[in-house]
Protein backbone atom coordinates (compact mmCIF):
# COMPACT_ATOMS: atom_id res chain seq x y z
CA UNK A 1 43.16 24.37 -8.17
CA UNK A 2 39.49 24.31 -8.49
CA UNK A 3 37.57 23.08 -4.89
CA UNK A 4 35.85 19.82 -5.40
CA UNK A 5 31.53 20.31 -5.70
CA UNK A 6 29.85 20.11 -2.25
CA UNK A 7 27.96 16.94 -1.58
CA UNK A 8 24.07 19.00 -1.53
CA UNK A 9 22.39 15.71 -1.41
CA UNK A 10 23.20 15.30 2.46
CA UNK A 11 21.85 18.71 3.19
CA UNK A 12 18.70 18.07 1.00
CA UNK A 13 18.34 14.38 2.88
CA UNK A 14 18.96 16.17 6.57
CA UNK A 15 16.07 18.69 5.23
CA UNK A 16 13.44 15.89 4.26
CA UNK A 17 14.24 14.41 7.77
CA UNK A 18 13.51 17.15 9.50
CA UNK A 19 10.38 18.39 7.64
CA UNK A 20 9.42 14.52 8.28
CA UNK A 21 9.80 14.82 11.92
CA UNK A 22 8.49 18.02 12.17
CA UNK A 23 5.01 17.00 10.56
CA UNK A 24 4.90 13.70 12.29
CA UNK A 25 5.32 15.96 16.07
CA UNK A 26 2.22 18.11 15.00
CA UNK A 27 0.03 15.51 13.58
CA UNK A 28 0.39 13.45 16.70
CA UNK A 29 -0.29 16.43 19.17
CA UNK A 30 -2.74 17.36 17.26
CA UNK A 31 -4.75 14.06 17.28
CA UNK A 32 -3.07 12.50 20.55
CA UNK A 33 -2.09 15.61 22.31
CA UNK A 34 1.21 13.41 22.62
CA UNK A 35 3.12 16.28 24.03
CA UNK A 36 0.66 17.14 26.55
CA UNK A 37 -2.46 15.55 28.24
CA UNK A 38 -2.09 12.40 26.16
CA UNK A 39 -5.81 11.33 23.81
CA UNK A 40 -6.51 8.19 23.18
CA UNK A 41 -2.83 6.84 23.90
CA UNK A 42 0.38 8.06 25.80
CA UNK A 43 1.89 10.87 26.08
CA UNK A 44 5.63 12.32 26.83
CA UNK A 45 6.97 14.97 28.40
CA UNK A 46 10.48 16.18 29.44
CA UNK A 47 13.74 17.31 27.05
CA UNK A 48 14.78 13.50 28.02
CA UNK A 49 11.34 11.41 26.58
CA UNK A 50 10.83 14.38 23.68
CA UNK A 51 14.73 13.68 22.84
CA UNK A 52 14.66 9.94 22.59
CA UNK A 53 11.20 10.07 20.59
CA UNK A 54 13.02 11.98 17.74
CA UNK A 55 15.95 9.92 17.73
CA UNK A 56 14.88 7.28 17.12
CA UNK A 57 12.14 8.83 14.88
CA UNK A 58 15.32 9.63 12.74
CA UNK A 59 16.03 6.62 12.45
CA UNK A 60 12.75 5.05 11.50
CA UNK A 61 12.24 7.79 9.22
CA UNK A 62 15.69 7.55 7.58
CA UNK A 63 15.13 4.18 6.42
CA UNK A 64 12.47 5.35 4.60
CA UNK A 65 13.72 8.06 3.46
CA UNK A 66 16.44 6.37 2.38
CA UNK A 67 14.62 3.77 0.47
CA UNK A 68 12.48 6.45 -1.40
CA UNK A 69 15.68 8.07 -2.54
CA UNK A 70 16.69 5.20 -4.17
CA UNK A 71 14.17 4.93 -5.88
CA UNK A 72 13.78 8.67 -7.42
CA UNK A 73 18.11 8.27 -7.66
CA UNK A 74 17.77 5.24 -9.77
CA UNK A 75 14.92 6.77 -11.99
CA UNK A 76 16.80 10.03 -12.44
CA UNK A 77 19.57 8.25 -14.20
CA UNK A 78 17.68 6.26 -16.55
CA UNK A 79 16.43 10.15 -17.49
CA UNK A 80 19.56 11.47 -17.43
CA UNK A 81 18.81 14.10 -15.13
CA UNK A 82 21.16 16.40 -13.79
CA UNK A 83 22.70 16.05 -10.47
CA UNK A 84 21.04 18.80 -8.47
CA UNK A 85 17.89 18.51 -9.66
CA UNK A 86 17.92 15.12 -9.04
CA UNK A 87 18.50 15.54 -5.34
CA UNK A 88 15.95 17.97 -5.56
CA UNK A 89 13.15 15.79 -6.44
CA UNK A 90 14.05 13.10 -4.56
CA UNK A 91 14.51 15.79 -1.30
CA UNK A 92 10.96 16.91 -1.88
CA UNK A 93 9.01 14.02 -3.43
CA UNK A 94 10.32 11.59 -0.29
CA UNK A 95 9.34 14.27 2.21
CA UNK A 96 5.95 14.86 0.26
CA UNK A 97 5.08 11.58 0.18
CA UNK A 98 5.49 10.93 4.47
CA UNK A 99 4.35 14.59 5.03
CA UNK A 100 0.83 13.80 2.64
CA UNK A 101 0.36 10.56 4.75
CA UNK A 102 0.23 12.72 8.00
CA UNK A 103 -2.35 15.25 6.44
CA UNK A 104 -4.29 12.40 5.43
CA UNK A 105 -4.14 10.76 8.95
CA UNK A 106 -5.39 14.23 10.41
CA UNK A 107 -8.01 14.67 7.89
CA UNK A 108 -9.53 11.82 8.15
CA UNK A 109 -9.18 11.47 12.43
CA UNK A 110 -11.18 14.51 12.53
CA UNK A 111 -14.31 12.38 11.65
CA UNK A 112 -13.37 8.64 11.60
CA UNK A 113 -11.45 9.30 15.05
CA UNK A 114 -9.31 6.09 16.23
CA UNK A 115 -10.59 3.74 13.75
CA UNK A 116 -7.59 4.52 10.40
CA UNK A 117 -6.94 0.63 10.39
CA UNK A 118 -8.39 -0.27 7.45
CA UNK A 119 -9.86 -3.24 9.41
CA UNK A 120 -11.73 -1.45 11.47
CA UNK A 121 -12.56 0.72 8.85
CA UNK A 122 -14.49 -1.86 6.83
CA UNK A 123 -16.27 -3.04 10.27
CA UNK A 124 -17.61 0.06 10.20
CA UNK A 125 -19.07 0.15 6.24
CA UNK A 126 -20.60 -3.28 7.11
CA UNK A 127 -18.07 -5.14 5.87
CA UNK A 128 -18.18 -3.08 2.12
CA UNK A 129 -14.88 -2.20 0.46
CA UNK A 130 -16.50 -0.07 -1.85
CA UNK A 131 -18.44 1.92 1.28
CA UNK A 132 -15.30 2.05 3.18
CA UNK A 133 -13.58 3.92 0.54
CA UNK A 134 -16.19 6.08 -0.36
CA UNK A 135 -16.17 7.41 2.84
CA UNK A 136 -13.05 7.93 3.41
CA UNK A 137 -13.07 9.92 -0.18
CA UNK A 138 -15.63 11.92 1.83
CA UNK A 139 -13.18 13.11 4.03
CA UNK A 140 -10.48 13.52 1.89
CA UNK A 141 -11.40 16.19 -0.66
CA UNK A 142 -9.61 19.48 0.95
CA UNK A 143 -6.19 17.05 -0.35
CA UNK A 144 -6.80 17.05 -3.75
CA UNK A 145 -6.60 20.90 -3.47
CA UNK A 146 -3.06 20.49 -1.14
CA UNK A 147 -1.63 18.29 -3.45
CA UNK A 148 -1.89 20.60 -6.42
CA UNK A 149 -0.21 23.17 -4.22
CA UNK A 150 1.88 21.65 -3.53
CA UNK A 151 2.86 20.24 -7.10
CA UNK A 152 3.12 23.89 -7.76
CA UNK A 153 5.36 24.53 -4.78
CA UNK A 154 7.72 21.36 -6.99
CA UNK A 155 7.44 23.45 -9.93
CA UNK A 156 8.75 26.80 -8.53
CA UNK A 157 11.31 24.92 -6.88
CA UNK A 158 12.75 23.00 -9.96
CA UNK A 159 12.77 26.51 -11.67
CA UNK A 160 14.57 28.21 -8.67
CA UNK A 161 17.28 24.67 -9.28
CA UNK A 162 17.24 25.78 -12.82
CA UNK A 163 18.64 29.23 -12.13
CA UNK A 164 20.95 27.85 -9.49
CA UNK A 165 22.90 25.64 -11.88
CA UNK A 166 23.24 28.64 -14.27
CA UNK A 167 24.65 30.98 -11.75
CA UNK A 168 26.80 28.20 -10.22
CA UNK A 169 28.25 25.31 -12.07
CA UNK A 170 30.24 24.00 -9.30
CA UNK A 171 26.61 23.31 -7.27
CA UNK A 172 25.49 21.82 -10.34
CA UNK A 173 27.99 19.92 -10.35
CA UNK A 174 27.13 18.18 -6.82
CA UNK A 175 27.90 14.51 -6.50
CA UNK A 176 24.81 12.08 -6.07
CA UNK A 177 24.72 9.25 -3.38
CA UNK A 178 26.39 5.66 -4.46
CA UNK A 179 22.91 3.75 -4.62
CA UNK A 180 24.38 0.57 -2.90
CA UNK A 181 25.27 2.09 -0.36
CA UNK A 182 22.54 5.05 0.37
CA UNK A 183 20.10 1.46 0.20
CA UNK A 184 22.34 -0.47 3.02
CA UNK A 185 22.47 2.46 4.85
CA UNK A 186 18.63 2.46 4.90
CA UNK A 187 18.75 -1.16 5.59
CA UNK A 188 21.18 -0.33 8.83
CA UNK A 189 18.12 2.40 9.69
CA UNK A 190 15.59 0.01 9.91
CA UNK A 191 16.77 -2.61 11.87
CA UNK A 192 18.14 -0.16 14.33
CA UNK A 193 14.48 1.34 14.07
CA UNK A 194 12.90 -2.27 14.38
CA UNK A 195 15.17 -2.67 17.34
CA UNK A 196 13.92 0.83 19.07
CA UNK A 197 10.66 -0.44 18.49
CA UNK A 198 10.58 -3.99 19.95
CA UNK A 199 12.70 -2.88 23.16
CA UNK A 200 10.00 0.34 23.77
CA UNK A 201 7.19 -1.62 23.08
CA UNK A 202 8.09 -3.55 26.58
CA UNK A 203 10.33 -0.90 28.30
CA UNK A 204 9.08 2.69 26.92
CA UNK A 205 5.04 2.00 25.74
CA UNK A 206 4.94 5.92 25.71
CA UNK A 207 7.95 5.99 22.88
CA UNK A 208 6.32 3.01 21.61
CA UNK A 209 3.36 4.32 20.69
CA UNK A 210 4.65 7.77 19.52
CA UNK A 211 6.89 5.74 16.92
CA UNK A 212 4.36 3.60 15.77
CA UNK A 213 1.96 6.31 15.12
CA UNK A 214 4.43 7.80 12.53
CA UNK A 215 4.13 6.78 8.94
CA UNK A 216 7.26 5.13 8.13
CA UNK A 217 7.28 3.57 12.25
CA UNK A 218 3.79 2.12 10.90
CA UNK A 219 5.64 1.01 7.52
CA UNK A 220 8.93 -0.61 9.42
CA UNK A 221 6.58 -2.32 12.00
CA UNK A 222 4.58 -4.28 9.91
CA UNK A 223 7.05 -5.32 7.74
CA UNK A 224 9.11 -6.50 10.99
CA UNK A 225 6.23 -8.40 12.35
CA UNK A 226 5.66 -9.80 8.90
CA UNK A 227 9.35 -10.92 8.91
CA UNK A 228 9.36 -12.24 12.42
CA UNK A 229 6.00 -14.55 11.63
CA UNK A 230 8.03 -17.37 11.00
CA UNK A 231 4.92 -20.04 11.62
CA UNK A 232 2.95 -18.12 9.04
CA UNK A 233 -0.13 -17.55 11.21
CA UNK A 234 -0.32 -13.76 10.63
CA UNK A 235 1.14 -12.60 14.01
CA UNK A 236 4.58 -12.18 14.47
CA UNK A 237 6.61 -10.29 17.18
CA UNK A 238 5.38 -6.85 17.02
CA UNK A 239 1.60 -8.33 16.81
CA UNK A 240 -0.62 -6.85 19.80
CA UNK A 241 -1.25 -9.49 21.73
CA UNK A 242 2.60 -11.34 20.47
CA UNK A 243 2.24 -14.89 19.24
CA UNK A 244 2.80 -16.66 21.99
CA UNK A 245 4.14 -19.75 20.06
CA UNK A 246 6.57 -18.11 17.17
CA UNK A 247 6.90 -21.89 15.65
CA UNK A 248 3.70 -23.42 15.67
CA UNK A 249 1.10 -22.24 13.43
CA UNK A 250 -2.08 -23.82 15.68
CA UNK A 251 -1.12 -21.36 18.56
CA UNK A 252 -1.92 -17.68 18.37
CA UNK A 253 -3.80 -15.02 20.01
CA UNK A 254 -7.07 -15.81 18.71
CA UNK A 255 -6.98 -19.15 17.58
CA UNK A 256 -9.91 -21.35 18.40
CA UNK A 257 -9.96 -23.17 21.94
CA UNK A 258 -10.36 -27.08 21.59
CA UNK A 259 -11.28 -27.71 25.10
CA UNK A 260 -9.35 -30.87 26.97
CA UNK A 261 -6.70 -31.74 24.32
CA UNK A 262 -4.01 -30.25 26.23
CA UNK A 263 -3.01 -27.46 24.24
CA UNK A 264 -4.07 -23.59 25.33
CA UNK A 265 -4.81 -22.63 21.52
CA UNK A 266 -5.00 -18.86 21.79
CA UNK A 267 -1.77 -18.61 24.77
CA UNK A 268 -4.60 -16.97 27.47
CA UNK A 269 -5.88 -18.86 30.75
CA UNK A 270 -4.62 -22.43 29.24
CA UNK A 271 -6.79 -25.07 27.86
CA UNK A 272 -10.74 -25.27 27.82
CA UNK A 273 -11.78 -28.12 30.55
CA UNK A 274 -13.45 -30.78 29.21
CA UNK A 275 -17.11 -30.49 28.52
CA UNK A 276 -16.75 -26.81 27.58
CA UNK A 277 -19.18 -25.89 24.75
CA UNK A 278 -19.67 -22.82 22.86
CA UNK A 279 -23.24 -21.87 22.69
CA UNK A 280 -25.22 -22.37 19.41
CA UNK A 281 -26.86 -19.42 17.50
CA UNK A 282 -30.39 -19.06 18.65
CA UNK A 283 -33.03 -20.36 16.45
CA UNK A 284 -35.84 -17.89 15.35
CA UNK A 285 -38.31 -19.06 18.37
CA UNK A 286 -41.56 -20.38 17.76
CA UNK A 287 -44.69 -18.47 18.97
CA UNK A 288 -45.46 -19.16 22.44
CA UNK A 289 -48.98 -19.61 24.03
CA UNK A 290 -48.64 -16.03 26.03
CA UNK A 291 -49.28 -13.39 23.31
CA UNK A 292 -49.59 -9.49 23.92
CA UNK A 293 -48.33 -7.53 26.51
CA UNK A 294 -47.90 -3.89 27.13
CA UNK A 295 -46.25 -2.21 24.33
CA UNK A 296 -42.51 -1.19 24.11
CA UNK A 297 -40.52 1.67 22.37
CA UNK A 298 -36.68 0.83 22.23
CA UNK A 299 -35.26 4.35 20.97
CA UNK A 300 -31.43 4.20 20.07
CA UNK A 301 -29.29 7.11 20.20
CA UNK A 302 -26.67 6.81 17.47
CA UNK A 303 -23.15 7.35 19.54
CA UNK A 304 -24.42 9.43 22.80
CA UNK A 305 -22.44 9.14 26.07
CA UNK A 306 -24.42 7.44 29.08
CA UNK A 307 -22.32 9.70 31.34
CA UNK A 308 -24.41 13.03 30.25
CA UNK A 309 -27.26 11.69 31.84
CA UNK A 310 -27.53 13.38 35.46
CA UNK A 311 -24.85 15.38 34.23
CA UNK A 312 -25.34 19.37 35.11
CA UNK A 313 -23.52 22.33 33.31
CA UNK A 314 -23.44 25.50 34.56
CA UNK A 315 -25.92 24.66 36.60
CA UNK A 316 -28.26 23.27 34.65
CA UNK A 317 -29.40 19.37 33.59
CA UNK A 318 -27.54 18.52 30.24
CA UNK A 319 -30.35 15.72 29.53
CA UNK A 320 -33.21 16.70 31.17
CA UNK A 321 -36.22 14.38 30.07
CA UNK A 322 -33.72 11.53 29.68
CA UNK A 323 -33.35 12.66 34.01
CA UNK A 324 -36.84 12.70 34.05
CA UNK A 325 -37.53 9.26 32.41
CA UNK A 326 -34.46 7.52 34.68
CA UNK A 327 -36.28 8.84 37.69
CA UNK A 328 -39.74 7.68 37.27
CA UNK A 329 -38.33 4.35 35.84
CA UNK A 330 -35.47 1.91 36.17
CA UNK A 331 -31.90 3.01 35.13
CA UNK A 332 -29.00 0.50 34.38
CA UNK A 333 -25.92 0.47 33.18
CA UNK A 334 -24.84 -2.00 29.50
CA UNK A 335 -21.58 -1.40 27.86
CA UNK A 336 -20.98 -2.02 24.16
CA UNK A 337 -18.44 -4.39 23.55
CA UNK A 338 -16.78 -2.41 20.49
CA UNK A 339 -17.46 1.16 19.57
CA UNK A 340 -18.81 0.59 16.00
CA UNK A 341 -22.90 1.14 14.96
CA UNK A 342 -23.49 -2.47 12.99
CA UNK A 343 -21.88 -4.90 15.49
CA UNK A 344 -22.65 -3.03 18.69
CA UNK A 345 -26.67 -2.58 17.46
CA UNK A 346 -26.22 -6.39 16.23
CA UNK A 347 -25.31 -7.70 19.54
CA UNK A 348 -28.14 -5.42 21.38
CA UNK A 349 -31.01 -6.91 18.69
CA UNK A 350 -29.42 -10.58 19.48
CA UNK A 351 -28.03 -10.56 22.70
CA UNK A 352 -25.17 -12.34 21.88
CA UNK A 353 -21.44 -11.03 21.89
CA UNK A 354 -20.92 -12.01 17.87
CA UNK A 355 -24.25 -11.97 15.60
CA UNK A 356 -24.93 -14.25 13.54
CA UNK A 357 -26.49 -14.07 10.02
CA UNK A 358 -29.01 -16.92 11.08
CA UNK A 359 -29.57 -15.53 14.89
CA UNK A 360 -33.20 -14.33 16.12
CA UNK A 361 -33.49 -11.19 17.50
CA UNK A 362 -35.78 -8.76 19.75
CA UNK A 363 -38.20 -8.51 16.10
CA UNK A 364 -38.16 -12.34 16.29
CA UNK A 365 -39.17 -12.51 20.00
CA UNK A 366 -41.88 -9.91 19.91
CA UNK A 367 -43.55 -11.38 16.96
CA UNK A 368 -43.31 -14.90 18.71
CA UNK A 369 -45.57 -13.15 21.10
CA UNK A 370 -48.35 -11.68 18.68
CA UNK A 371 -46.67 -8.17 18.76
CA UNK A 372 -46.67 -5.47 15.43
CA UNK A 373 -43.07 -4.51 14.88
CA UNK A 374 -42.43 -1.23 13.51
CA UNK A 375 -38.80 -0.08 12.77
CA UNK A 376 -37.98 3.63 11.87
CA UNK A 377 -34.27 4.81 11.48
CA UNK A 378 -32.91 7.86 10.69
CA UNK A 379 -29.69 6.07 9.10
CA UNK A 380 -29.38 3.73 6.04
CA UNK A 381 -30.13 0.02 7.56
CA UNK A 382 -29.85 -2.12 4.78
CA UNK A 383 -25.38 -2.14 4.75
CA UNK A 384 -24.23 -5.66 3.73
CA UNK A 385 -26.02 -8.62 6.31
CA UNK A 386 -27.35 -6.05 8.81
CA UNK A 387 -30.43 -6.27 7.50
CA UNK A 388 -30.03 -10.17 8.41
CA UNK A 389 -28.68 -9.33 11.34
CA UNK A 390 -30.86 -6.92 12.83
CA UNK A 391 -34.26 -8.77 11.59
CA UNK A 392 -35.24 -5.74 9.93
CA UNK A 393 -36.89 -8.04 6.76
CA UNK A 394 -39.63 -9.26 9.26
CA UNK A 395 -40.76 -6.07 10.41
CA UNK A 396 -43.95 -5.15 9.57
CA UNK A 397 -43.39 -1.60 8.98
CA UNK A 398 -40.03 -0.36 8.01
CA UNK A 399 -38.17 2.79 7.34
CA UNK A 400 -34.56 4.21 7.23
CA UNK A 401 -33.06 7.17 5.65
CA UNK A 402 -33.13 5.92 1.93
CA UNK A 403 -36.92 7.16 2.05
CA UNK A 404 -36.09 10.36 2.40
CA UNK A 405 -32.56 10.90 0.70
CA UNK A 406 -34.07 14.72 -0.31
CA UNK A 407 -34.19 15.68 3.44
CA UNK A 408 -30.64 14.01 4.39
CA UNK A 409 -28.38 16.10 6.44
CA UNK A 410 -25.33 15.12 5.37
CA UNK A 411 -23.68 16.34 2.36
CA UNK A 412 -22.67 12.26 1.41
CA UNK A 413 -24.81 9.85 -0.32
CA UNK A 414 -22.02 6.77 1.06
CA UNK A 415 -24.14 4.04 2.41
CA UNK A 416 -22.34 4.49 6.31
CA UNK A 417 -22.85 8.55 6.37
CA UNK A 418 -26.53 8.69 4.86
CA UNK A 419 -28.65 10.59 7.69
CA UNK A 420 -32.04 12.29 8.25
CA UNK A 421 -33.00 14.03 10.82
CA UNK A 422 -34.55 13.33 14.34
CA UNK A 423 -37.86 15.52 12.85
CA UNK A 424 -37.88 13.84 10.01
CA UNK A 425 -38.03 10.32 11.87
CA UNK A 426 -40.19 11.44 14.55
CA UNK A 427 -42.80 13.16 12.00
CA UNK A 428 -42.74 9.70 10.22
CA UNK A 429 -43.45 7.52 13.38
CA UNK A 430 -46.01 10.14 14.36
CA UNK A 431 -47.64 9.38 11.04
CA UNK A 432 -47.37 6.02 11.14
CA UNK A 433 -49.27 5.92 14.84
CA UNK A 434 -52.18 8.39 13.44
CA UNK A 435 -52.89 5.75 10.56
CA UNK A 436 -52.58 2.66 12.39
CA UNK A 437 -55.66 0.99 13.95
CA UNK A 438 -53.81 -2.64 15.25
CA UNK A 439 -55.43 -4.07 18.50
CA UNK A 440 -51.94 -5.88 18.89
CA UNK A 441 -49.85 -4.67 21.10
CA UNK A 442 -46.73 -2.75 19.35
CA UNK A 443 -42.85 -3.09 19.67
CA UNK A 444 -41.46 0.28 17.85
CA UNK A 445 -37.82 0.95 17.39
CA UNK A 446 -36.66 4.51 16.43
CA UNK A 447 -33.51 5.12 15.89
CA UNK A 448 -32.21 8.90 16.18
CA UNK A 449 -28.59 10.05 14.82
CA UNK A 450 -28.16 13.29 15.31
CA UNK A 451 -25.98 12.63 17.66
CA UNK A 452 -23.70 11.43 15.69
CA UNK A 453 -20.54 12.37 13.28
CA UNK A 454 -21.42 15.90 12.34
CA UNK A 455 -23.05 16.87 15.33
CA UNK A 456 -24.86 19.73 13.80
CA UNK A 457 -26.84 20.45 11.06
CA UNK A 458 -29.70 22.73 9.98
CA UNK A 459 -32.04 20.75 11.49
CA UNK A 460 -30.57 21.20 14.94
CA UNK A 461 -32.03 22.96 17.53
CA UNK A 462 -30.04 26.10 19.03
CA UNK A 463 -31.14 24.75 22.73
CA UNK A 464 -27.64 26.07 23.99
């Protein structure tokens, strides 16, 4: 009596899981040091926290698993293929495909940091598709050489499956999965994971937020809040902040206030009084009768931390002029209202939370007031409307880093990383000053970035 052909595939789809799980754990700690100290997020600690985070991991992982599977299943049978080597490629390509999404999420955190929503992302290209993704091809490159290892790794193991099934027919012989029910199964998996998700995101935030970092918790989660928007107003329950009116489609988070009609729009603080208006945009002003003044130089530091000035290290000033200029001055505290370069420096040229395409800013006001503006930026400032934005067009003397593309220090021509150097602004404003011969008094903005994303190039230097 010959023994019946072990069922592989549930070895192969306990494998995936585990590689899954196991890549997911060191992506987060590595970005979110979620099993220690905790970055940008939670963290968990303890055999009970670390426990419940991969159960229900499993389960959020299973369903996709489950679903990809199906999918490889299904095409291996319109090919014919045999049975072991069908549960090998759908063992490794479902596991390759959740395990690639994790080294893409690291890459590209290493220089975008906590900005991988793809909204966000474009907010920082300016609102440019075609900027976003070139930068994020940037960052990518070092894949292209994983992948073809790892399509190599595929090949040696479908030749190693090859051999297998020669040596042992009973292995090749290894039932597949019933589709219908390997698919329900995943089904089950994801609403239990959907579940574990909607009861942590109130009860555990920690396990929350661990589970929605993974891919397939980011996969199940939107396609639950998706399913739970049943007003159609694009936020459903897993929406941060929740709808707070599931059936009406005029109610959500950040729905327009219509001040004393009764109705609190947006769920926060209830409804606008009466007489409430929202401000217009400011008109570009007029000159006024009180020209000149003393001049001003507005220099912007691209990304620098207020906190390092006063700071000492080792005994010694970490920002010593920027000391020196705070004590023989005024120093005061601002705060940016979002962490990204076009809307932050928008808002700081118009003074107003939201810029507007039509709004008048600081180049506006100082040539109301017989001023020469000047504007020199060691970044490209001509991305989408910011040019609009900013007031850049009306500056009598203008330069960014297009000028000098052969003296960038970046290695990418993309629109949102083009850089040059703070000696190649300053030796440009320097020139500029030598030449000019005005009697008007001068507003000058200089922008520097080397403190910004890479923080170090040849150009740097080695004050340390």
């Amino acid at each position: 009596m010959t023994r019946a052909a072990p069922a592989v595939w549930r070895w192969a789809f306990a494998a995936s899981l585990a590689a899954v799980a196991a890549a997911d754990a060191i992506v987060l700690d590595l970005v979110r040091a979620y099993f220690g100290s905790g970055y940008n997020g939670f963290a968990i600690a303890g055999a009970g926290q670390i426990g419940a985070f991969f159960a229900g991991g499993a389960l959020l992982d299973a369903a996709l698993l489950g679903v990809a599977w199906c999918g490889v299943l299904a095409g291996a049978r319109l090919v014919r293929a045999r049975p072991l080597r069908a549960v090998t490629a759908a063992a490794l390509s479902s596991a390759a495909l959740l395990i690639g999404v994790d080294l893409a999420v690291y890459r590209l955190h290493r220089v975008l940091g906590d900005i991988l929503e793809l909204g966000v992302l474009l907010d920082l290209a300016a609102g440019s598709w075609r900027n976003a993704l070139g930068q994020a091809a940037q960052d990518l490159p070092p894949l292209a050489l994983l992948g073809a290892l790892v399509a190599a790794g595929i090949a040696l193991a479908f030749a190693g499956v090859a051999r297998l099934e020669r040596w042992s027919p009973r292995l090749a012989a290894t039932p597949l999965p019933r589709l219908r029910g390997l698919a329900a199964s995943s089904a089950v998996f994801a609403v239990l994971g959907a579940g574990a998700l909607a009861w942590s995101a109130h009860s555990a935030p920690a396990l929350a937020f661990g589970w929605s970092e993974k891919p397939a918790g980011r996969v199940i989660r939107a396609l639950a809040d998706t399913a739970t928007d049943f007003d159609r107003d694009g936020y459903g329950e897993f929406s941060e902040p929740r709808d707070p009116a599931a059936l009406d489609p005029a109610i959500h988070p950040y729905a327009v206030e219509i001040p004393g009609n009764g109705v609190d729009e947006d769920g926060v603080g209830g409804d606008l009084p009466i007489g409430f208006a929202v401000p217009e945009p400011l008109a570009v002003p007029t000159p006024l009768p009180r020209p000149g003044g003393p001049s001003v130089v507005l220099i912007f530091l691209e990304s620098f931390r207020g906190d390092l000035v006063g700071m000492r290290l080792d005994g010694h000033p970490v920002t010593p002029n920027l000391d020196r200029l705070a004590a023989s001055g005024t120093a005061t505290t601002a705060y940016a209202h979002l962490p990204i370069t076009w809307a932050a420096r928008g808002s700081l040229m118009q003074g107003r939370v939201v810029p507007t395409p039509d709004g008048a800013t600081l180049v506006d006001d100082f040539l109301a007031r017989g001023y020469e503006v000047a504007w020199f930026s060691g970044q490209h400032d001509g991305l989408a409307e910011e040019d609009v934005r900013l007031g850049t067009e009306r500056a009598g003397t203008f330069y960014d880093a297009r000028q000098d593309i052969a003296a960038r220090t970046t290695r990418s021509l993309q629109p949102i990383s083009l850089q040059v150097s703070w000696k190649t602004v300053t030796e440009r404003v320097r020139s500029y000053l030598a030449a000019r011969h005005s009697e008007a008094p001068l507003f000058l903005y200089v922008n520097v970035v080397d403190t910004h994303f890479p923080y170090w190039h040849r150009e740097l230097d080695d004050i340390l």
